[in-house]
PDB file of N, CA and C in Angstrom:
ATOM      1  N   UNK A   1     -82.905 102.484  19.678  1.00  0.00           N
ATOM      2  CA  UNK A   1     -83.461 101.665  20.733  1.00  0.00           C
ATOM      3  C   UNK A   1     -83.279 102.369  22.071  1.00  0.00           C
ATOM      4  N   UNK A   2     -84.384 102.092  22.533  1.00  0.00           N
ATOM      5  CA  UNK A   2     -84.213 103.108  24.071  1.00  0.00           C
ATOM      6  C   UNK A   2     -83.989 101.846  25.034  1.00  0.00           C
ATOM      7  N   UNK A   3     -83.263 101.910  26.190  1.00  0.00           N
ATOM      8  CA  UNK A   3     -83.586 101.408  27.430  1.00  0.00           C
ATOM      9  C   UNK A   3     -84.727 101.295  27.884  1.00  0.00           C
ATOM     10  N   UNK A   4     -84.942 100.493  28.692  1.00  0.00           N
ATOM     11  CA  UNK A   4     -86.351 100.437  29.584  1.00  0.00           C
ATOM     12  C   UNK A   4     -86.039 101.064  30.847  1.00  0.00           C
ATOM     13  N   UNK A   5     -87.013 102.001  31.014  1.00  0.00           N
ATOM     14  CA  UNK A   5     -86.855 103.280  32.320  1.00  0.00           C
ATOM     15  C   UNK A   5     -86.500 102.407  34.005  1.00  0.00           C
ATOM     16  N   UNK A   6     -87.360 101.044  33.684  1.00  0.00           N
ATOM     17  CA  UNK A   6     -86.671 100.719  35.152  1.00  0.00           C
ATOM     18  C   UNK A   6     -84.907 100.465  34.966  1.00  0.00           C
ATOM     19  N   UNK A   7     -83.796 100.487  34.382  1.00  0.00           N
ATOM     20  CA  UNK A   7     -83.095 100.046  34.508  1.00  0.00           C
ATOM     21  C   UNK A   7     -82.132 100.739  35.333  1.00  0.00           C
ATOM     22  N   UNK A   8     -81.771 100.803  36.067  1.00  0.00           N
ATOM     23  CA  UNK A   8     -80.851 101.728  36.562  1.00  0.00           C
ATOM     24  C   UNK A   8     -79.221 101.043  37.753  1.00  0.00           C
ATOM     25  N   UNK A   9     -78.645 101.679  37.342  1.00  0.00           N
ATOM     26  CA  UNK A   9     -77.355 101.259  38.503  1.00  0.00           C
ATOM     27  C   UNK A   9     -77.830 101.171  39.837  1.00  0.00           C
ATOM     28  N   UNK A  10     -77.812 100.305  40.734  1.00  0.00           N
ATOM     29  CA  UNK A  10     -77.643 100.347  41.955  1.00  0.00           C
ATOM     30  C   UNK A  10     -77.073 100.940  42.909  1.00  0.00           C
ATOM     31  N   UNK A  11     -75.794 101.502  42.082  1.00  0.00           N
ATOM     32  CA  UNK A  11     -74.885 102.512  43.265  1.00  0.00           C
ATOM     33  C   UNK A  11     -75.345 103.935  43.454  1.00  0.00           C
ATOM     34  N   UNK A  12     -76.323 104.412  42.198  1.00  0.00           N
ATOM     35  CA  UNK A  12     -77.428 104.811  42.685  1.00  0.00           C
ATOM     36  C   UNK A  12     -77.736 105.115  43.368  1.00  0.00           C
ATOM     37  N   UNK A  13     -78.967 104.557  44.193  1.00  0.00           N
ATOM     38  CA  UNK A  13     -79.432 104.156  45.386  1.00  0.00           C
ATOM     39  C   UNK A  13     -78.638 104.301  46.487  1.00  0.00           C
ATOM     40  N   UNK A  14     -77.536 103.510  46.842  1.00  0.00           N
ATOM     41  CA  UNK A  14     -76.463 103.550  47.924  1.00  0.00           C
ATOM     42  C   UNK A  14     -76.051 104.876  48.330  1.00  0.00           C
ATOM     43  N   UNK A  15     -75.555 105.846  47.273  1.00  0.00           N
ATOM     44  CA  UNK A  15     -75.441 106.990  46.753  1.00  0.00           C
ATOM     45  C   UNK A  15     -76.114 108.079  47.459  1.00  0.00           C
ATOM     46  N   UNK A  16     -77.502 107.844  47.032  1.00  0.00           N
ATOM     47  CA  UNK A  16     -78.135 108.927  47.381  1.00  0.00           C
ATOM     48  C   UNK A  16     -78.653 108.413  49.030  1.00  0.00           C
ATOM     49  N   UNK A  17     -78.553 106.930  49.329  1.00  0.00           N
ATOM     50  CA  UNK A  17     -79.089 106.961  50.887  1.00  0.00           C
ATOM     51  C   UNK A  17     -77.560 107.471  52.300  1.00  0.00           C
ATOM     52  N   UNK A  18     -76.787 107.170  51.171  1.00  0.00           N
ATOM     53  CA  UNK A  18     -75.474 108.209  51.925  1.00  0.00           C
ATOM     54  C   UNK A  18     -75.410 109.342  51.674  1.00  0.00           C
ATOM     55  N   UNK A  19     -75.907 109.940  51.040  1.00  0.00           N
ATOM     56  CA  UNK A  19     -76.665 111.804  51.196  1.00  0.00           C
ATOM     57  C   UNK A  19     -77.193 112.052  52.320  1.00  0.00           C
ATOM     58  N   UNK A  20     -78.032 111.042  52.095  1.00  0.00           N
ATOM     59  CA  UNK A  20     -79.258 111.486  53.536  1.00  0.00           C
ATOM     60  C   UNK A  20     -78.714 111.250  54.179  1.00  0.00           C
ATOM     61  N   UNK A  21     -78.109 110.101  54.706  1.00  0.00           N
ATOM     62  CA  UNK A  21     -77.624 109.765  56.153  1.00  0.00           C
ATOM     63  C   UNK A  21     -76.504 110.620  56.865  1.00  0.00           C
ATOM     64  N   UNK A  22     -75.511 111.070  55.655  1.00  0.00           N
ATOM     65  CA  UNK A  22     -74.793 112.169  56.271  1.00  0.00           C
ATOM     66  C   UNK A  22     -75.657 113.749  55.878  1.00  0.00           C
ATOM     67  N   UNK A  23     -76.823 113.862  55.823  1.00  0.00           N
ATOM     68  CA  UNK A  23     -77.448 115.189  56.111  1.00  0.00           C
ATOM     69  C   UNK A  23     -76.893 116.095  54.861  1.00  0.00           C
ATOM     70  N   UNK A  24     -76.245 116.039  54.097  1.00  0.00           N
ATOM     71  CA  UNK A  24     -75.846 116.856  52.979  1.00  0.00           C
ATOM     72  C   UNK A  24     -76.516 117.505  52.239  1.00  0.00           C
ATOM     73  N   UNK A  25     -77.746 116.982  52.529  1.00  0.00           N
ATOM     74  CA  UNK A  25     -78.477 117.861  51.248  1.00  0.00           C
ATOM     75  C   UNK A  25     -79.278 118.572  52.086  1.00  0.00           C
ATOM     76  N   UNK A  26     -78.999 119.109  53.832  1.00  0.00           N
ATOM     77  CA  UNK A  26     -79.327 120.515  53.961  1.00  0.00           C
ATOM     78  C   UNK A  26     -78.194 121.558  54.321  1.00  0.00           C
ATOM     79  N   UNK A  27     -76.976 121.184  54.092  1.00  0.00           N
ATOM     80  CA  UNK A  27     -76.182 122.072  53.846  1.00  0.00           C
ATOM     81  C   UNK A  27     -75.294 122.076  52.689  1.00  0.00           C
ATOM     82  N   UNK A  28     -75.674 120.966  51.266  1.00  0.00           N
ATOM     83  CA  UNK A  28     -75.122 121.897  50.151  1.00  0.00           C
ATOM     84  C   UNK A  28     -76.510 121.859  49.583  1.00  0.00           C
ATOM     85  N   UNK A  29     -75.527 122.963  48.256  1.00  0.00           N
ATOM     86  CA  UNK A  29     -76.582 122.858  47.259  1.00  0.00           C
ATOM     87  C   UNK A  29     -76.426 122.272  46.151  1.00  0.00           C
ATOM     88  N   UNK A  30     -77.653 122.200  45.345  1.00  0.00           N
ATOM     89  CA  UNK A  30     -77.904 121.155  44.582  1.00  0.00           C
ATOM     90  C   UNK A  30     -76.644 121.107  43.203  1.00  0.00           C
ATOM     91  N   UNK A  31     -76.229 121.894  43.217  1.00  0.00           N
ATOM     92  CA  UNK A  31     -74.984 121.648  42.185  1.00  0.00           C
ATOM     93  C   UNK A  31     -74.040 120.925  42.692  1.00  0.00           C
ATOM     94  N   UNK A  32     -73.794 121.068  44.063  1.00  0.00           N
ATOM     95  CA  UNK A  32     -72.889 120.364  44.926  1.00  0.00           C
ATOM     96  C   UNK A  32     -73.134 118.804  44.906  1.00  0.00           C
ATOM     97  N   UNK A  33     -74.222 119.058  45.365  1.00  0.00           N
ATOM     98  CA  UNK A  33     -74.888 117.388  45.380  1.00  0.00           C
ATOM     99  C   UNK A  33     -74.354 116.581  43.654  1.00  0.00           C
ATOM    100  N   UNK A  34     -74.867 117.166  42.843  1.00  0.00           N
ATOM    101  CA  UNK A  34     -74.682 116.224  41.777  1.00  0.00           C
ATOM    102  C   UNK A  34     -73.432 116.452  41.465  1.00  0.00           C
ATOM    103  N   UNK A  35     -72.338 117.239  41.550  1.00  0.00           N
ATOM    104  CA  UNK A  35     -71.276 116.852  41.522  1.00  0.00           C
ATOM    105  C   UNK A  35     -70.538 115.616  42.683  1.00  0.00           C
ATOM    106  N   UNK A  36     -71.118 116.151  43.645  1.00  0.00           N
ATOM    107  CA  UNK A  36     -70.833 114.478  44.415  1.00  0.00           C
ATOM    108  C   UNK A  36     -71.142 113.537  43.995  1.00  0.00           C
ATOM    109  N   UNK A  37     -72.498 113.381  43.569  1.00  0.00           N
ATOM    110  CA  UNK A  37     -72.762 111.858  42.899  1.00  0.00           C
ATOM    111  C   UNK A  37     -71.822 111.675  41.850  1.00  0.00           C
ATOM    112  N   UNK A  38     -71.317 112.173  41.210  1.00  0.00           N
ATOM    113  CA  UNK A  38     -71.055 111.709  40.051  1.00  0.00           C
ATOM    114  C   UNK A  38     -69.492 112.080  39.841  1.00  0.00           C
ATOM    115  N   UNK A  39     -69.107 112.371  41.049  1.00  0.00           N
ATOM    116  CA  UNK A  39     -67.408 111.352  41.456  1.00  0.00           C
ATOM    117  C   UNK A  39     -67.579 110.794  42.217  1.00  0.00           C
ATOM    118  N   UNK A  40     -68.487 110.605  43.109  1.00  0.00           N
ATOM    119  CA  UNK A  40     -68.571 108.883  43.446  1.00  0.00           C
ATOM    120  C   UNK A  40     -68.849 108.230  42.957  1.00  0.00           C
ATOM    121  N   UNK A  41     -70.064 108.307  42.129  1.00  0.00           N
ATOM    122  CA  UNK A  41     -70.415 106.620  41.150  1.00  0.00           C
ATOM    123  C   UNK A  41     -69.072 106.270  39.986  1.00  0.00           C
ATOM    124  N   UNK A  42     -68.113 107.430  39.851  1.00  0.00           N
ATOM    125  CA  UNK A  42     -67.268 107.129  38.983  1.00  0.00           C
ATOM    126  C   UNK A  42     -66.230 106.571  39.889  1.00  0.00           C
ATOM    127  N   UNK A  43     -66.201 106.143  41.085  1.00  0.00           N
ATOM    128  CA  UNK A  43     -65.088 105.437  41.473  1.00  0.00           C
ATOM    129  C   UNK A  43     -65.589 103.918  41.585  1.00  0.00           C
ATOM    130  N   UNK A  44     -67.050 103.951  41.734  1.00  0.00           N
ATOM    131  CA  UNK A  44     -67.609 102.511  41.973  1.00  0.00           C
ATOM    132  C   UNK A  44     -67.954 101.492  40.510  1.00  0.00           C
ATOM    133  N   UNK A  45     -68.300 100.369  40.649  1.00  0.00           N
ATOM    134  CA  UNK A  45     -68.113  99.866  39.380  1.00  0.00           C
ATOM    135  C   UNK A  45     -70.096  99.788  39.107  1.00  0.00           C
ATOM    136  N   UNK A  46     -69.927  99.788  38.046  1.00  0.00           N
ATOM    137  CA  UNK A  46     -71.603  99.852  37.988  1.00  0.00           C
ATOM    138  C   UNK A  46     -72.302  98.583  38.182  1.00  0.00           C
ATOM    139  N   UNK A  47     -73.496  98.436  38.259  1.00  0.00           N
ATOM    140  CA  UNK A  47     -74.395  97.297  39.290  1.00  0.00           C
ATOM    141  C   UNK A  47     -75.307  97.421  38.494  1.00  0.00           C
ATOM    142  N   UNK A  48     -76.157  97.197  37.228  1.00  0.00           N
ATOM    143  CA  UNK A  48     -77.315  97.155  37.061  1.00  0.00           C
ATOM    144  C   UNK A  48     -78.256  96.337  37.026  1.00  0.00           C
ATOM    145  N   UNK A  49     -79.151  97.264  37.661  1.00  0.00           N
ATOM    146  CA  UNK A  49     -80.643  96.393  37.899  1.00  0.00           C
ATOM    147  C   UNK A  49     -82.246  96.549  37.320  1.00  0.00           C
ATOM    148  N   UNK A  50     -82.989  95.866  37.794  1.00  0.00           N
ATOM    149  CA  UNK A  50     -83.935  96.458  37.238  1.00  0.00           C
ATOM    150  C   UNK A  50     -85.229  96.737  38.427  1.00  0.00           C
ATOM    151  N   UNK A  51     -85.437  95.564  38.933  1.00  0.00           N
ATOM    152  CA  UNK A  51     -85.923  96.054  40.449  1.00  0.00           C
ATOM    153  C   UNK A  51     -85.403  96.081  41.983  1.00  0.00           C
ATOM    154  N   UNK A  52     -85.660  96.610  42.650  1.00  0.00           N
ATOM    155  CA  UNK A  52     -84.612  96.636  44.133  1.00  0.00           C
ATOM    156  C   UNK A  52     -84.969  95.257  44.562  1.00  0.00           C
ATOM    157  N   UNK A  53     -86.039  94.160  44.344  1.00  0.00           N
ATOM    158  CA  UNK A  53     -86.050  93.451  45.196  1.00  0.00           C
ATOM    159  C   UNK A  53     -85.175  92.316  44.338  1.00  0.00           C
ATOM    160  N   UNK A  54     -83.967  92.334  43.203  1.00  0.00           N
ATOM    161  CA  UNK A  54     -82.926  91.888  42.487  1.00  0.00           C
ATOM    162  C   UNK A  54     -82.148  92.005  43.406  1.00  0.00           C
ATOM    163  N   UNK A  55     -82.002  92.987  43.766  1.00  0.00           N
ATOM    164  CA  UNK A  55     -80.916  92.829  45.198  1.00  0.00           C
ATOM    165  C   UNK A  55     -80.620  91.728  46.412  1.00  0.00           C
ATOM    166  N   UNK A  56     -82.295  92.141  46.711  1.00  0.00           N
ATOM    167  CA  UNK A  56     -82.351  90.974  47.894  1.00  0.00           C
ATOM    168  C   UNK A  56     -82.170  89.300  47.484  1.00  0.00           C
ATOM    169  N   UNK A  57     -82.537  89.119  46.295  1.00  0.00           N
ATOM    170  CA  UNK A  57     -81.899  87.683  46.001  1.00  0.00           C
ATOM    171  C   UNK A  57     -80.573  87.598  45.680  1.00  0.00           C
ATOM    172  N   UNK A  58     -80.553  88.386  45.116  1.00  0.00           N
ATOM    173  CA  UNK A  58     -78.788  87.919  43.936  1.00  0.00           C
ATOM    174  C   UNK A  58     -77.935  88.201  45.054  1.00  0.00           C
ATOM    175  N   UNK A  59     -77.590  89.371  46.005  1.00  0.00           N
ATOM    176  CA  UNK A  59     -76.321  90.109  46.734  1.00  0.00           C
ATOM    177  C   UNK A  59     -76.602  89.283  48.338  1.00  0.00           C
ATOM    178  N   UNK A  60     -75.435  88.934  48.664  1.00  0.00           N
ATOM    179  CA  UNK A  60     -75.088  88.352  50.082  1.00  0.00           C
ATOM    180  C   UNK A  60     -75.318  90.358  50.817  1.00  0.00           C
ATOM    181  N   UNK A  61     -75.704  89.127  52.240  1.00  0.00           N
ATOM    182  CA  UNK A  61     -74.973  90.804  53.229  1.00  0.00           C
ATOM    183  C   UNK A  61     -73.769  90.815  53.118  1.00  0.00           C
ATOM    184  N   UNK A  62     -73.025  89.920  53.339  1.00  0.00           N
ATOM    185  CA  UNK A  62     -71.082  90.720  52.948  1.00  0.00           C
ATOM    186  C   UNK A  62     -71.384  91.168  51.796  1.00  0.00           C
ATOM    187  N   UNK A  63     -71.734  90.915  51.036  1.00  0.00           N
ATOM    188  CA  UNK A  63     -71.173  92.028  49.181  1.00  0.00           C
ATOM    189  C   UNK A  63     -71.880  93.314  49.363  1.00  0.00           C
ATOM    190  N   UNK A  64     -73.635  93.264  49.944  1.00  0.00           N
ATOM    191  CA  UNK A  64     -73.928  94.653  50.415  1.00  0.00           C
ATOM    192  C   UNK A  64     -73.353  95.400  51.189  1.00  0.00           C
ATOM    193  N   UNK A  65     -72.592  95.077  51.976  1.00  0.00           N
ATOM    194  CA  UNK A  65     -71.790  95.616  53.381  1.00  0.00           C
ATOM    195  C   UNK A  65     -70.636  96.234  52.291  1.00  0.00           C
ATOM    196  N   UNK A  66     -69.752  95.663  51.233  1.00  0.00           N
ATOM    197  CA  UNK A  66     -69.041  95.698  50.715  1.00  0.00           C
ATOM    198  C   UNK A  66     -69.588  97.067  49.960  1.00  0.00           C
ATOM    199  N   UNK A  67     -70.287  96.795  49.484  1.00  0.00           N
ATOM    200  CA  UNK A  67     -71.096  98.048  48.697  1.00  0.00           C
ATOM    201  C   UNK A  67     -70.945  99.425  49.007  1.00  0.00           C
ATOM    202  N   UNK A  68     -71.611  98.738  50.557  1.00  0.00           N
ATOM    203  CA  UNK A  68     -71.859 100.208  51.543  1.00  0.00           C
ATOM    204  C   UNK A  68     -70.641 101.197  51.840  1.00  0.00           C
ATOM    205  N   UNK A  69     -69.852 100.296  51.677  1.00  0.00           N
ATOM    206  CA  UNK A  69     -67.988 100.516  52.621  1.00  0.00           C
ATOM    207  C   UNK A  69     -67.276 101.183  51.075  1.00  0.00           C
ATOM    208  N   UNK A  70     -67.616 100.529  49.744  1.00  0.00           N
ATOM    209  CA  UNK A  70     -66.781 101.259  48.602  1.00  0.00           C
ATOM    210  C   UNK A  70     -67.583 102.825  48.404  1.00  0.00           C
ATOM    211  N   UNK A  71     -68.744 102.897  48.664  1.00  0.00           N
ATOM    212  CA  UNK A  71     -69.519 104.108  48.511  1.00  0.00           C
ATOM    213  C   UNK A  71     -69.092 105.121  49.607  1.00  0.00           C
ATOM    214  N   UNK A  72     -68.922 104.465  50.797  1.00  0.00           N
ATOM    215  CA  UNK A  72     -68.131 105.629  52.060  1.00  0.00           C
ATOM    216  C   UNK A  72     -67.179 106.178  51.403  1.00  0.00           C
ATOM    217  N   UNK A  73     -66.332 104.948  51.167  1.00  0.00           N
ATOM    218  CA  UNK A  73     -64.805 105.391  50.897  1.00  0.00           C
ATOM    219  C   UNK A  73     -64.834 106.487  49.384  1.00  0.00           C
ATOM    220  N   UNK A  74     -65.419 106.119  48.622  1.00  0.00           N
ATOM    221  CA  UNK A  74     -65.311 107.070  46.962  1.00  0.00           C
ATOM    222  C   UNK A  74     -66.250 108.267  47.443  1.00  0.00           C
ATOM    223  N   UNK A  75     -67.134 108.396  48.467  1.00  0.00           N
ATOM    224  CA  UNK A  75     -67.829 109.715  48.890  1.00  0.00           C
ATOM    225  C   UNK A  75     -66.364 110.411  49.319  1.00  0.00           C
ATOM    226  N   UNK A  76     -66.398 109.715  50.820  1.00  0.00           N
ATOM    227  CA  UNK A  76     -65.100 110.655  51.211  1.00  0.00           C
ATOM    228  C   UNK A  76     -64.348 111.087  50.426  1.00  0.00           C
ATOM    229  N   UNK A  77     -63.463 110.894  49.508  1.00  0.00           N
ATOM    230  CA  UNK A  77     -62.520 111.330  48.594  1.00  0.00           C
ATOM    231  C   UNK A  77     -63.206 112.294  47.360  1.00  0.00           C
ATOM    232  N   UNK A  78     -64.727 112.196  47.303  1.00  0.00           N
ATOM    233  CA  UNK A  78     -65.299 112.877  46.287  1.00  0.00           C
ATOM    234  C   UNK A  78     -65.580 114.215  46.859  1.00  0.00           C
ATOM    235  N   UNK A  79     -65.762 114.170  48.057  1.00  0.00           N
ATOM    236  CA  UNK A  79     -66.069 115.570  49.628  1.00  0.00           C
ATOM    237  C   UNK A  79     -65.140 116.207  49.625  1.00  0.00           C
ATOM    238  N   UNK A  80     -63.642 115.554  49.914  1.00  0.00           N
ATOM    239  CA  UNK A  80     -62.082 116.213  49.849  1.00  0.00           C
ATOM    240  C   UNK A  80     -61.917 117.347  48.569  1.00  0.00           C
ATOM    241  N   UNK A  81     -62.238 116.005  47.539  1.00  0.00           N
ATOM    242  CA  UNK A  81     -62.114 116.974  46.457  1.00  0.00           C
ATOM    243  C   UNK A  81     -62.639 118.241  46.065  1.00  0.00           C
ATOM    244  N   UNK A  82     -64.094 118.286  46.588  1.00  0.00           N
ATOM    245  CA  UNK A  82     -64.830 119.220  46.330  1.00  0.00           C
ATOM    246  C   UNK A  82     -64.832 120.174  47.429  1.00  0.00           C
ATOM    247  N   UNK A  83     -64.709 120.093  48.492  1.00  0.00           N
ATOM    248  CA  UNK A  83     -64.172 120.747  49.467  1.00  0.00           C
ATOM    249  C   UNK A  83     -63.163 121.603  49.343  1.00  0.00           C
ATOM    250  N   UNK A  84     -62.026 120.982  48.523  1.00  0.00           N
ATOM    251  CA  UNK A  84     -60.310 121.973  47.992  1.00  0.00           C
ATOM    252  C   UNK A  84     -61.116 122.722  47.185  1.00  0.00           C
ATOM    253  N   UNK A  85     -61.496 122.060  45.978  1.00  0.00           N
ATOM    254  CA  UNK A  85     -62.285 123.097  44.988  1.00  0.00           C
ATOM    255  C   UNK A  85     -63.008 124.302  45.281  1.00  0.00           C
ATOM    256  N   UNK A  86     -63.664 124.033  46.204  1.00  0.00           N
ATOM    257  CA  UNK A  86     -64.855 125.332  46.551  1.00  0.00           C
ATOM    258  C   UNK A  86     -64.204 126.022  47.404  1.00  0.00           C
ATOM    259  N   UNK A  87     -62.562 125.866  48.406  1.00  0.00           N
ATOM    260  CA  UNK A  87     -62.166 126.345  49.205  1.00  0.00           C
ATOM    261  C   UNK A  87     -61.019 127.419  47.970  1.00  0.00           C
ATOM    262  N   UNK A  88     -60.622 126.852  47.058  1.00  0.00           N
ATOM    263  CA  UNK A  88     -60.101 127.391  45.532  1.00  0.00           C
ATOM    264  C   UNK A  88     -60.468 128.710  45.274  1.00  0.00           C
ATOM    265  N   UNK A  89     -61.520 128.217  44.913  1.00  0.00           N
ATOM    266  CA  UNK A  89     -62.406 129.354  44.377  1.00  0.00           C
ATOM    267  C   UNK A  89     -62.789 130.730  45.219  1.00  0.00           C
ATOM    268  N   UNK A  90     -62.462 130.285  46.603  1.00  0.00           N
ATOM    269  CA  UNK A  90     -63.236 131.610  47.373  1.00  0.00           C
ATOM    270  C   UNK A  90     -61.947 132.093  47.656  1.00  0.00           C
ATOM    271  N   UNK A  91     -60.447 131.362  47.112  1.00  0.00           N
ATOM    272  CA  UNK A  91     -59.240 132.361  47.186  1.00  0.00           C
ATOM    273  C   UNK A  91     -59.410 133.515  46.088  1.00  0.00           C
TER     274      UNK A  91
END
């Protein structure tokens, strides 16, 4: 049995619009990037949905705000990490 292609996590989304907003994806590269995503979505708890406008009914602005604020916080610590790492490697 397959999934249905719309289904996807929400943190997701959050995810990648905190890419853009902190500009990251014109100064790393793309290996970088998906290793970021994917220690951040592993600190967040998963959200699935099926269309974005599920959001706008089901989630208060505090729980989105909440959202926004666990995705800062598990980026930052996912940046640190990868930051030591790549600073590692060029010892």
């Amino acid at each position: 049995m397959k999934l249905d292609d719309d289904i996807h996590n929400y943190y997701e989304h959050l995810v990648t619009d905190r890419i853009e907003t902190m500009g990251l994806q014109k100064t790393k590269d793309a290996d970088y990037i998906a290793d970021l995503c994917c220690l951040t979505l592993n600190q967040v708890p998963p959200r699935y949905i099926r269309y974005e406008v599920d959001m706008a009914f089901y989630v208060s602005q505090s729980e989105r705000h909440q959202m926004e604020m666990n995705v800062a916080e598990a980026m930052d610590k996912a940046l640190k990490y990868l930051d030591a790492a790549v600073a590692k490697e060029k010892e």
